[in-house]
Protein backbone atom coordinates (compact mmCIF):
# COMPACT_ATOMS: atom_id res chain seq x y z
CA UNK A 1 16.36 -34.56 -44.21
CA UNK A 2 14.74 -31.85 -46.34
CA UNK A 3 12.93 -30.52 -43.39
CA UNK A 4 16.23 -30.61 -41.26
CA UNK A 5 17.91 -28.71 -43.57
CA UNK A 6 15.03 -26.02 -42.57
CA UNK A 7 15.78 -26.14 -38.74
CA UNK A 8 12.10 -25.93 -38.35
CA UNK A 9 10.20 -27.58 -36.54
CA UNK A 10 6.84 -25.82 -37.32
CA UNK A 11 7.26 -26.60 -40.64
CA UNK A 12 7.85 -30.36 -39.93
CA UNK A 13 4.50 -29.92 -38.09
CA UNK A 14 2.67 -28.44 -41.12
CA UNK A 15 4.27 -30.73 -43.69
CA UNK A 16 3.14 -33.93 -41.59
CA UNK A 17 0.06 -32.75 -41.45
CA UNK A 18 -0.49 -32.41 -45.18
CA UNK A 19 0.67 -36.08 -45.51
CA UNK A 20 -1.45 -37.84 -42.76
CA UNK A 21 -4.36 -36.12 -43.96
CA UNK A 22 -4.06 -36.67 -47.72
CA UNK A 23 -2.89 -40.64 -46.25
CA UNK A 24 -6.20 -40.54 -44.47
CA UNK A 25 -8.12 -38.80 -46.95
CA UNK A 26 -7.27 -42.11 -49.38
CA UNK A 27 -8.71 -44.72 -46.94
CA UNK A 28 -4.92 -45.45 -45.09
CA UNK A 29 -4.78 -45.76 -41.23
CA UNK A 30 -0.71 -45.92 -40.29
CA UNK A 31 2.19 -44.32 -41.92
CA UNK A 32 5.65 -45.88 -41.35
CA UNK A 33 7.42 -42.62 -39.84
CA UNK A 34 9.02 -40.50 -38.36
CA UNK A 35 12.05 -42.12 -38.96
CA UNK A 36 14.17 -41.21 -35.66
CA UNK A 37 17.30 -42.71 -36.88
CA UNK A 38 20.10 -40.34 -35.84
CA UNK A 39 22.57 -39.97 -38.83
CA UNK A 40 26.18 -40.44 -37.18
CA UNK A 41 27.49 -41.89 -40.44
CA UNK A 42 27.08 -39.51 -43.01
CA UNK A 43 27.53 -42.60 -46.27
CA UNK A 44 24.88 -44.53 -44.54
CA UNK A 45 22.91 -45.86 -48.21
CA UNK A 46 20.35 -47.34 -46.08
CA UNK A 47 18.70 -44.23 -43.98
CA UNK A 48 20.62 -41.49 -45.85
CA UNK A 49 18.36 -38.57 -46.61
CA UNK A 50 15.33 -40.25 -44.03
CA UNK A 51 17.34 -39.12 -41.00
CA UNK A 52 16.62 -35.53 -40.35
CA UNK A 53 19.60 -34.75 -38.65
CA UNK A 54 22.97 -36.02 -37.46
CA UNK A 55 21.79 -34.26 -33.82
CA UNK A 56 19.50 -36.46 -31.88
CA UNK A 57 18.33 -34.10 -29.73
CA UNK A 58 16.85 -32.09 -33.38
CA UNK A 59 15.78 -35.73 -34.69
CA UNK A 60 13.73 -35.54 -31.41
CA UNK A 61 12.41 -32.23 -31.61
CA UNK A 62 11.73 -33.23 -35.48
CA UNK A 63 10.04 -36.91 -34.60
CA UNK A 64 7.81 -35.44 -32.44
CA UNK A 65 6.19 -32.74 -34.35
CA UNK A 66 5.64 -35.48 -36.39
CA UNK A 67 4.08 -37.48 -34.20
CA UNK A 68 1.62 -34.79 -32.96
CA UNK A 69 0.83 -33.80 -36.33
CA UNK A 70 0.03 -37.66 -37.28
CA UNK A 71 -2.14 -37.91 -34.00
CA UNK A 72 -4.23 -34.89 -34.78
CA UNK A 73 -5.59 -36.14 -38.39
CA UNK A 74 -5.91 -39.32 -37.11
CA UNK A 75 -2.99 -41.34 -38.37
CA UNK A 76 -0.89 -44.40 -36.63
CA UNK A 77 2.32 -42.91 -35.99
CA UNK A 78 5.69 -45.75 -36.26
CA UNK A 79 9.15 -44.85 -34.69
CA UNK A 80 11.92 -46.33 -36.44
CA UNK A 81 14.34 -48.00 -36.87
CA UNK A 82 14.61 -48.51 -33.02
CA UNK A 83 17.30 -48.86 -31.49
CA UNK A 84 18.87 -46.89 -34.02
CA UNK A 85 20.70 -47.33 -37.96
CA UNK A 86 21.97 -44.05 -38.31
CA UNK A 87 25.28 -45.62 -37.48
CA UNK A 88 25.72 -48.27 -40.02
CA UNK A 89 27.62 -48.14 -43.27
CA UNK A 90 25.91 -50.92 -44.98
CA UNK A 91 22.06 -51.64 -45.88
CA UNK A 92 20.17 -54.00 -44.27
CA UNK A 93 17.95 -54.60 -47.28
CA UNK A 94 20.74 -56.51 -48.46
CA UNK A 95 22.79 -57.87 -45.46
CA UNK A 96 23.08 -58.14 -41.74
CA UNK A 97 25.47 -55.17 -40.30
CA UNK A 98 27.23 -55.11 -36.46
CA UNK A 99 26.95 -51.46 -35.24
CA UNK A 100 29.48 -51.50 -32.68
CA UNK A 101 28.85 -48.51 -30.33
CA UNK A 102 29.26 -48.96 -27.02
CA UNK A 103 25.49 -48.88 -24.71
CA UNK A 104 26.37 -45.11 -23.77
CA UNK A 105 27.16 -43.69 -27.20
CA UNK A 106 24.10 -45.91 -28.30
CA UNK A 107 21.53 -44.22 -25.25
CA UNK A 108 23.32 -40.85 -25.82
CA UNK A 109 22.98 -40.78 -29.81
CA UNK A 110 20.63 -43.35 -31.24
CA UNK A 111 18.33 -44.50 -28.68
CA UNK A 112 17.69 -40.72 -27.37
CA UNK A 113 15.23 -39.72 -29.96
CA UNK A 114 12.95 -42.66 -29.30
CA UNK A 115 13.20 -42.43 -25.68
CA UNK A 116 11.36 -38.90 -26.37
CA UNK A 117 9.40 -40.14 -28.65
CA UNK A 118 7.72 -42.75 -26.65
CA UNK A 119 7.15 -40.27 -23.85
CA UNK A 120 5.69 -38.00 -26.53
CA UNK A 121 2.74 -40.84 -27.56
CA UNK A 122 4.64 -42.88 -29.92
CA UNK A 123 2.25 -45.15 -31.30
CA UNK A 124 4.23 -48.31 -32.65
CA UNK A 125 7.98 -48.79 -32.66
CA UNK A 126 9.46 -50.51 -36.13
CA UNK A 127 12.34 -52.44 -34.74
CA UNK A 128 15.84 -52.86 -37.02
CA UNK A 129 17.27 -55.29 -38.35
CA UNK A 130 20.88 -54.71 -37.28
CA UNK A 131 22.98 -56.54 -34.72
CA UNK A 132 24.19 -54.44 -31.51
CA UNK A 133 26.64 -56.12 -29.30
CA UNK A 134 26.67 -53.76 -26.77
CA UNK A 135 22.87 -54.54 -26.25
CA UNK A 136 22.56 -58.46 -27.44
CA UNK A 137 25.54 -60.84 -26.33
CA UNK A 138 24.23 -64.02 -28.72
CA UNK A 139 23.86 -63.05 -32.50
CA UNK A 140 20.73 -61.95 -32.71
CA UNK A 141 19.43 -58.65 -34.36
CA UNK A 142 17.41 -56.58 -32.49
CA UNK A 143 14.30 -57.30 -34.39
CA UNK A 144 14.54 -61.13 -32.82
CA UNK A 145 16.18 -60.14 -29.48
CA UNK A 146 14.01 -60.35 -26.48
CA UNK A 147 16.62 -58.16 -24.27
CA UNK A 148 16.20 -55.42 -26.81
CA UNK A 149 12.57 -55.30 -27.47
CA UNK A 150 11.47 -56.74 -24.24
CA UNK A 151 13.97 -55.88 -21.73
CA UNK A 152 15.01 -52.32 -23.34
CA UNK A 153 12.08 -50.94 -25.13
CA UNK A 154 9.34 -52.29 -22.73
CA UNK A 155 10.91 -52.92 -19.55
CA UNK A 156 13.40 -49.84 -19.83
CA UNK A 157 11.75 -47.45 -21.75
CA UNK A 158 8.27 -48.18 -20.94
CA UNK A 159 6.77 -49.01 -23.79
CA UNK A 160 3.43 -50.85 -24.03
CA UNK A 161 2.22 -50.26 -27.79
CA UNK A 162 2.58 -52.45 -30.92
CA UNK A 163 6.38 -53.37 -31.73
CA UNK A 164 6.41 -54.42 -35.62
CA UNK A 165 9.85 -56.02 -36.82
CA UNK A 166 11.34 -54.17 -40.31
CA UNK A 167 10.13 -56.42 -43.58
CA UNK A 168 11.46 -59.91 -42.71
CA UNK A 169 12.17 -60.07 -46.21
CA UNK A 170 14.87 -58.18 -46.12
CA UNK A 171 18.18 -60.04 -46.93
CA UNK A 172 19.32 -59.28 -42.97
CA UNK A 173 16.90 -61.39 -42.08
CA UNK A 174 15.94 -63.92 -44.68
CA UNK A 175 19.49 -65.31 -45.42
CA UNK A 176 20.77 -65.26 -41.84
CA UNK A 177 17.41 -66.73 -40.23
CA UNK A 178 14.58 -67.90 -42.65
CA UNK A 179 11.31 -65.75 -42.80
CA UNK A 180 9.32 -68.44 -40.99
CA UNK A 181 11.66 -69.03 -38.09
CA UNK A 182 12.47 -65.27 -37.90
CA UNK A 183 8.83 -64.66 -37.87
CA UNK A 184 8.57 -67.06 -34.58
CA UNK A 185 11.24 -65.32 -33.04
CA UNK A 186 10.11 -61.82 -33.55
CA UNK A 187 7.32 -62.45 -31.70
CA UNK A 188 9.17 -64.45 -29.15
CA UNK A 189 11.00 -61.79 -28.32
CA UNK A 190 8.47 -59.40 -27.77
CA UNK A 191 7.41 -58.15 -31.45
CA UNK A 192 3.41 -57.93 -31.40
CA UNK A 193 2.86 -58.22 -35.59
CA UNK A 194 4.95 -59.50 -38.56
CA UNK A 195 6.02 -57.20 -41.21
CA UNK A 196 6.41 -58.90 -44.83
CA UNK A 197 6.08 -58.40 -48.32
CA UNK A 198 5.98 -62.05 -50.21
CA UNK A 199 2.55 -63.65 -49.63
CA UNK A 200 3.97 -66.91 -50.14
CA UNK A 201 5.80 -66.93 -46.71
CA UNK A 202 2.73 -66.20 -45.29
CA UNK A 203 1.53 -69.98 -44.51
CA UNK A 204 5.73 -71.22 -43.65
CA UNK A 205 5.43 -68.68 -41.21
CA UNK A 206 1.98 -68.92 -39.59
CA UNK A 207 2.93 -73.00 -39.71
CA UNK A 208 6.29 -71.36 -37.44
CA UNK A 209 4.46 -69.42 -34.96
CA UNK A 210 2.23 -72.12 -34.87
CA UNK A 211 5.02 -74.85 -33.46
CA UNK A 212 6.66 -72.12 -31.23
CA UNK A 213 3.31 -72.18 -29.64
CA UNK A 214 3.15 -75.95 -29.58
CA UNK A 215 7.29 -76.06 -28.01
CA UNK A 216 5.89 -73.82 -25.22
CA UNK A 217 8.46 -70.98 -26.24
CA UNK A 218 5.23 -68.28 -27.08
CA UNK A 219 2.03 -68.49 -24.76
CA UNK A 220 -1.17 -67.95 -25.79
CA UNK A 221 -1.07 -65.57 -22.83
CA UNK A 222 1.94 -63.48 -24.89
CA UNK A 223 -0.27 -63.71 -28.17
CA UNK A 224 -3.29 -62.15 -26.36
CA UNK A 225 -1.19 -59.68 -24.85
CA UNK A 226 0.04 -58.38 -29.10
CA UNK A 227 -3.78 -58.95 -29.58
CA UNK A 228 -4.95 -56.57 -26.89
CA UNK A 229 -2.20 -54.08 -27.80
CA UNK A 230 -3.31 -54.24 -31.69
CA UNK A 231 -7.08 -54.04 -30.94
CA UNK A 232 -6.16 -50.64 -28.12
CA UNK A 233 -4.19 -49.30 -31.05
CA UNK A 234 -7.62 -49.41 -33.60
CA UNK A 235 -9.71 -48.22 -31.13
CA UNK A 236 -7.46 -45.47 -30.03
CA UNK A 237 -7.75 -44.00 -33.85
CA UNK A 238 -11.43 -44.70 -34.55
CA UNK A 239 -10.76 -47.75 -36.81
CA UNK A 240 -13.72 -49.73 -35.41
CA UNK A 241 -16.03 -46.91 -36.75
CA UNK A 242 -13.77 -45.98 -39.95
CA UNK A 243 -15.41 -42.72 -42.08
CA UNK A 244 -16.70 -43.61 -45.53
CA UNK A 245 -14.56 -43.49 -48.70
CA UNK A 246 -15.59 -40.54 -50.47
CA UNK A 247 -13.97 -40.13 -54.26
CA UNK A 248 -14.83 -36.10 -53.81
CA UNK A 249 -12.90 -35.75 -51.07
CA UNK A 250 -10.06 -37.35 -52.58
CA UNK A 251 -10.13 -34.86 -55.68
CA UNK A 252 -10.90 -32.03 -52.91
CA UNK A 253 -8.18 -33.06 -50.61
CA UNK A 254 -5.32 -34.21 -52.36
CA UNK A 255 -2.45 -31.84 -54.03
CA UNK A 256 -5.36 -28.58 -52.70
CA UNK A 257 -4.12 -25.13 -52.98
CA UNK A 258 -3.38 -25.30 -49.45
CA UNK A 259 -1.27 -28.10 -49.30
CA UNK A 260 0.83 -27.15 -52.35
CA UNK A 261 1.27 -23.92 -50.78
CA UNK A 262 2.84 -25.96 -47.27
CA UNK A 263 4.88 -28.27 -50.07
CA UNK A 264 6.59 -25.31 -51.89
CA UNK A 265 7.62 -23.94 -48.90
CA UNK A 266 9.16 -26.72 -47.95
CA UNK A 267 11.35 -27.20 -50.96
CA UNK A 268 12.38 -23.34 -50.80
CA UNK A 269 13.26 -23.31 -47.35
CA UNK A 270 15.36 -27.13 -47.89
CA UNK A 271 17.36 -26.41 -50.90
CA UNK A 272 20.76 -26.01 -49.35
CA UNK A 273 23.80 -24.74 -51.20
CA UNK A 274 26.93 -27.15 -50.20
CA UNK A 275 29.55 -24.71 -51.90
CA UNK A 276 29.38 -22.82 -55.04
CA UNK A 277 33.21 -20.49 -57.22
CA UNK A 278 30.74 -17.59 -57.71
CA UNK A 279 28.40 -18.85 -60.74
CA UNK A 280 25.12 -17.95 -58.88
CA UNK A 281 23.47 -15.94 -59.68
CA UNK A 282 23.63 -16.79 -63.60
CA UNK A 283 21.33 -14.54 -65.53
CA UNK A 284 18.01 -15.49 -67.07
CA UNK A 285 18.81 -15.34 -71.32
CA UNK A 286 17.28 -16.31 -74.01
CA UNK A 287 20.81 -17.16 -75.37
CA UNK A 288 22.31 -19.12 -72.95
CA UNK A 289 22.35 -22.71 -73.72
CA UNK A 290 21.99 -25.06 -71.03
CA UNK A 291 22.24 -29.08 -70.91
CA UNK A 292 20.88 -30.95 -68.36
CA UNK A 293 22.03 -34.19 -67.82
CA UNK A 294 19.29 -36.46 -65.58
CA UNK A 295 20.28 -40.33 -64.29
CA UNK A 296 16.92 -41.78 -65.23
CA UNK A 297 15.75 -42.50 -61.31
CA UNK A 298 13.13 -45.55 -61.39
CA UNK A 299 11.59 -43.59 -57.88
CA UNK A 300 10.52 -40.69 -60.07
CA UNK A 301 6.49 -41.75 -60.21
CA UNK A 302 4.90 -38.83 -58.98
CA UNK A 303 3.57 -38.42 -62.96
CA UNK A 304 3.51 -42.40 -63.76
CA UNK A 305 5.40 -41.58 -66.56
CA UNK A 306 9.20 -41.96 -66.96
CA UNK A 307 10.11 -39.50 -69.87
CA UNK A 308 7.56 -36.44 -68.16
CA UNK A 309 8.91 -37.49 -64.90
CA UNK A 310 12.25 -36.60 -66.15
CA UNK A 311 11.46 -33.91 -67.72
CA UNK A 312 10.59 -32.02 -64.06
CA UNK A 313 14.31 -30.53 -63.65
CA UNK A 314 14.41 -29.55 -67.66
CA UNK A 315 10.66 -28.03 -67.73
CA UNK A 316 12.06 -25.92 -64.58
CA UNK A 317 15.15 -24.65 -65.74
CA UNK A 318 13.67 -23.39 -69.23
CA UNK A 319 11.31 -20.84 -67.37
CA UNK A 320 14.58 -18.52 -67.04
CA UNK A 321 17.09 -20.80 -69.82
CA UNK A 322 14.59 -21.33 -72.56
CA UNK A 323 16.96 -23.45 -74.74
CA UNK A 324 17.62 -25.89 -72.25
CA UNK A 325 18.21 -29.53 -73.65
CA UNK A 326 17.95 -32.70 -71.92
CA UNK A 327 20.44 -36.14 -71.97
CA UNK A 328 18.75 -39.17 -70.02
CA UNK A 329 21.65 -41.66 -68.65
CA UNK A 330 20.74 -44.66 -66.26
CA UNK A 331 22.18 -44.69 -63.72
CA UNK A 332 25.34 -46.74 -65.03
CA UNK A 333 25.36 -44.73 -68.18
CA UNK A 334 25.57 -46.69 -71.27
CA UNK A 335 28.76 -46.00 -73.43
CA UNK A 336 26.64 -44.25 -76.32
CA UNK A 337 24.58 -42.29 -73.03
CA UNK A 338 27.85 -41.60 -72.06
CA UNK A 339 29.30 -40.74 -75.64
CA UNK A 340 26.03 -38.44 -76.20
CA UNK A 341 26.29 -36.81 -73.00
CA UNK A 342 29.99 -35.29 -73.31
CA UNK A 343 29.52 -34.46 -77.43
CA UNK A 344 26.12 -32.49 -76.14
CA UNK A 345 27.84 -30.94 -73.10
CA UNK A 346 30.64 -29.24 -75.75
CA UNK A 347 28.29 -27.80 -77.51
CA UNK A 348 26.48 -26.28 -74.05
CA UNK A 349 27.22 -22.81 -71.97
CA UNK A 350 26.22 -24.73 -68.98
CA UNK A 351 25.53 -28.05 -67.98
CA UNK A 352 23.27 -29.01 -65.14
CA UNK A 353 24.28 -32.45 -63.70
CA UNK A 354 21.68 -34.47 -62.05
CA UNK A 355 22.56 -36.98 -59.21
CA UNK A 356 19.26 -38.51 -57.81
CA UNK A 357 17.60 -41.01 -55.67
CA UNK A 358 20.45 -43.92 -55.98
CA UNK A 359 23.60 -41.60 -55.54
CA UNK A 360 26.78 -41.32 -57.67
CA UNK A 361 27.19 -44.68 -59.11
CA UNK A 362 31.19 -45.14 -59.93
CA UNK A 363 30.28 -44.78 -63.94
CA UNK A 364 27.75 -42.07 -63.29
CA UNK A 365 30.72 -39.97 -61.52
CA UNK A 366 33.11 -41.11 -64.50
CA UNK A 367 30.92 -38.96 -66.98
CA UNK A 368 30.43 -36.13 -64.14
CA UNK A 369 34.48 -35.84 -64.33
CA UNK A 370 34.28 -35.85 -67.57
CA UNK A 371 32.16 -33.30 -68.37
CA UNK A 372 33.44 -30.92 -65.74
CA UNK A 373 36.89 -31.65 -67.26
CA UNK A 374 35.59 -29.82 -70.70
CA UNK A 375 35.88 -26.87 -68.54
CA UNK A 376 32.57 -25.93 -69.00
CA UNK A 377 30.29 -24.27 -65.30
CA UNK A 378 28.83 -27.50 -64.17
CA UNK A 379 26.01 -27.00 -61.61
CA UNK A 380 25.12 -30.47 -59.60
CA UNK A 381 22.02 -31.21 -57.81
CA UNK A 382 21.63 -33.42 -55.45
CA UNK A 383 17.68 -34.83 -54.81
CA UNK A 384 18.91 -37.34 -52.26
CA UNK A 385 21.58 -37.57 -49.56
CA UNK A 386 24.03 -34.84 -49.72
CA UNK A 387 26.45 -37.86 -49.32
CA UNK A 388 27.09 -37.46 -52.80
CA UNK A 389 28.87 -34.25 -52.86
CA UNK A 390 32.13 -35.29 -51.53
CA UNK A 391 32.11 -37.43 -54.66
CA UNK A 392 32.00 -34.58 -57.03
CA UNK A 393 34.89 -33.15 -58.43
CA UNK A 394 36.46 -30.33 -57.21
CA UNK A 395 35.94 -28.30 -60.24
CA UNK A 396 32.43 -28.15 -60.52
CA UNK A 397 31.34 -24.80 -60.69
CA UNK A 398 28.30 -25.34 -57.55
CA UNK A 399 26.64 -28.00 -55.85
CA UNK A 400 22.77 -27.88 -54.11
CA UNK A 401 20.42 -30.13 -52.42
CA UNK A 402 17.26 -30.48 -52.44
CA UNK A 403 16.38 -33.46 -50.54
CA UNK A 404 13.50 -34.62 -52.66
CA UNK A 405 12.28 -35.29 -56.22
CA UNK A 406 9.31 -33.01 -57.21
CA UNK A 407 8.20 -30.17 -59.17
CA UNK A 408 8.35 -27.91 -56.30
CA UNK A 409 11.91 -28.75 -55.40
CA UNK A 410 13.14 -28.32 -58.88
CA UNK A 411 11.30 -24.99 -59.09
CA UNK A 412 13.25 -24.23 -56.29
CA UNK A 413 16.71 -25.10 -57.65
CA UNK A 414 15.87 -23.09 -61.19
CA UNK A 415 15.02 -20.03 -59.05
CA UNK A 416 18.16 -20.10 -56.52
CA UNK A 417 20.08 -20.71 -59.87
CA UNK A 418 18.61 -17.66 -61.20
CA UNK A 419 18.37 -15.65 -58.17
CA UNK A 420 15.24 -15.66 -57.70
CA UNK A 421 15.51 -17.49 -54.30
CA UNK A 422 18.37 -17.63 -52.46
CA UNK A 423 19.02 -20.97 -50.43
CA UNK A 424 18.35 -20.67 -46.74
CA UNK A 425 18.80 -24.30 -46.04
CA UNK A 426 21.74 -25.62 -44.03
CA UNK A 427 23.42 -29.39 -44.24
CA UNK A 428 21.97 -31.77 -41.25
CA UNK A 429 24.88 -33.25 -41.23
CA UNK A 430 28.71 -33.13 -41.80
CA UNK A 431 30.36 -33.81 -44.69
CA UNK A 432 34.19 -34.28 -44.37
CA UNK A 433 34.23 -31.12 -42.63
CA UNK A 434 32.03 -29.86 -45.34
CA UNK A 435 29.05 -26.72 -44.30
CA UNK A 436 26.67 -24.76 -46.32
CA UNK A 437 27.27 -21.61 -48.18
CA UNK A 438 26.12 -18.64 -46.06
């Protein structure tokens, strides 16, 4: 959504390009992405801040720089979640959701972005794990329905590459269905590989697709159709004749000069200011005391190492707010996080407030309101769906997004909090009437 936020496609290019080549530079083939879900439903926890945009004719235009930029360092491209979760409130990771939209809001909205997609060179579609009445009468997700993947994405839309179900782990699928069975019926209905990640389903499974063959219900003819598709889909992309793995090329390759250079732009030109009483600019001092408050996020790994990890936002801020403190909550604060937090925040000029990768928790927004009711500025920033700010109180003093957890993002915040940058980014989508600052 960060790269929504800039509006620019060009930069989408650039950006994918630095990931599929630093992907291929470490021996991988296929990236799971774009992710062409169009985000109707802004509180979506499941695609949130994947979407680029709530517009699916930008989500297009977004998808398929993507894809181009994939295709030209060599790299599998995967559309998903076809035909489309940016509608659903819930997350399939943890149960099966009915997204009710009628077929034309469904080929107007979600399904758009794929159908340009495909004609783009898609190379695999990811299909989701969501029921759709409006496309599947019996209750069947699209992942196991043959009218969606066969009759809508192949007959309809013309596709002929690989079709790869979402993990069949997920709890959409395992409690409604049973990996093994669901992994028969995937392919039944049209599905070319299985997608899982518990090795001991693999045998149940095979043992599955292995009777639906027997009962007549998959041909061998259907299996060496997937086979033929898979094998197209390596030769296409070189795999046969794969380049060596070189160690040097790694150290060359990865986090370069040049591709730092494409990644800091990218945070600069994200960071989006949702609203903001007149705070920003606050001066650089040497005086000013400043307490940032960070949810310890287990997705924080780019340094392997939870307490420097957290210290990304804090390390930024102190290049212009030198005494600059630190509080780590979990994400349900702890009564004596919670306790530490407000005594700390009294003794502050301003507290930073971080809300990252898994949203404002119900406790985690208890403390927020209770440190903005000291009265104190309190500046929020949010690294993941901007979702979260119509959960923050009214009195907080300003509230920005950066889309993403990384040094380069949080330098970004510290400078537009300084000045030193002012945000150019605008929300991709709308937040109970909510826009960006101009």
């Amino acid at each position: 959504m960060g790269l929504g936020a800039t509006g620019s496609s060009e930069l989408a290019y650039r950006a994918a390009r630095v990931s599929a080549r630093e992907v291929k530079t470490l021996g991988l083939d296929m990236l799971y992405g774009p992710c062409l879900d169009t985000l109707t439903t802004a509180s979506n926890p499941e695609i949130g801040a994947r979407a680029f945009s709530q517009d699916p004719e930008a989500v297009a235009e977004m998808g398929i720089a993507v894809i181009r930029a994939y295709a030209e360092e060599g790299i599998i491209s995967n559309i998903k979640h076809f035909p489309g979760r940016g509608a659903g409130s819930t997350d399939a990771h943890r149960e099966l959701e009915s997204i009710g939209l009628n077929r034309a809001e469904l080929e107007a909205m979600a399904i758009l972005p794929f159908k340009r997609a495909i004609e783009a060179g898609a190379d695999s579609v990811m299909v989701a794990h969501t029921l759709y009445p409006a496309l599947e009468t019996e209750r069947l997700p699209a992942t196991l329905s043959p009218r969606i993947i066969t009759g809508l994405l192949r007959e309809k839309l013309g596709f002929d590459g690989v079709v790869i179900p979402d993990d069949l782990t997920m709890f959409a699928i395992s409690q409604n269905f049973g990996i093994p069975r669901a992994s028969a019926l995937c392919l039944e209905a049209g599905a070319d590989m299985i997608f899982m990640k518990v090795p001991e389903q693999y045998g149940p499974s095979l043992d599955a697709v292995k009777e639906s063959l027997k009962a007549g219900r998959l041909t061998e003819e259907r299996v060496y159709q997937s086979v033929r598709r898979i094998l197209a889909l390596k030769a296409k992309h070189g795999l046969f004749a794969p380049a060596p793995f070189s160690p040097e090329r790694v150290l060359a390759t990865i986090g370069c000069p040049e591709h730092a250079a494409v990644a800091r732009e990218a945070a600069r030109r994200a960071l989006t200011l949702v609203r903001q009483n007149g705070i920003l600019p606050m001066p650089p001092s040497e005086q000013t005391a400043v307490l940032a408050v960070i949810p310890r996020d287990m997705n924080v790994v780019l340094s392997n190492d939870p307490v420097l990890s957290h210290e990304m936002l804090p390390s930024a801020l102190r290049r212009y707010w030198p005494r600059t403190e630190t509080v780590v909550v979990d994400e349900q604060p702890t009564i004596p996080q919670a306790f530490e937090a407000v005594g700390r925040a009294k003794n502050a000029d301003v507290i930073v407030f971080g809300i990252y990768s898994a949203g404002l928790s119900t406790s985690l927004g208890e403390l927020l309101a209770e440190i903005v009711a000291l009265g104190k500025p309190v500046i929020v920033l949010i690294t993941n769906s901007p979702y979260a700010a119509t959960l923050v109180p009214a009195g907080t003093a300003a509230v920005l997004c950066s889309f993403g957890i990384s040094p380069f993002a949080f330098d970004a915040a510290a400078d537009a909090l300084a000045g030193a940058l002012t945000p150019t980014g605008t929300l991709p989508v709308t937040l109970n009437g909510m826009q960006h600052v101009a």
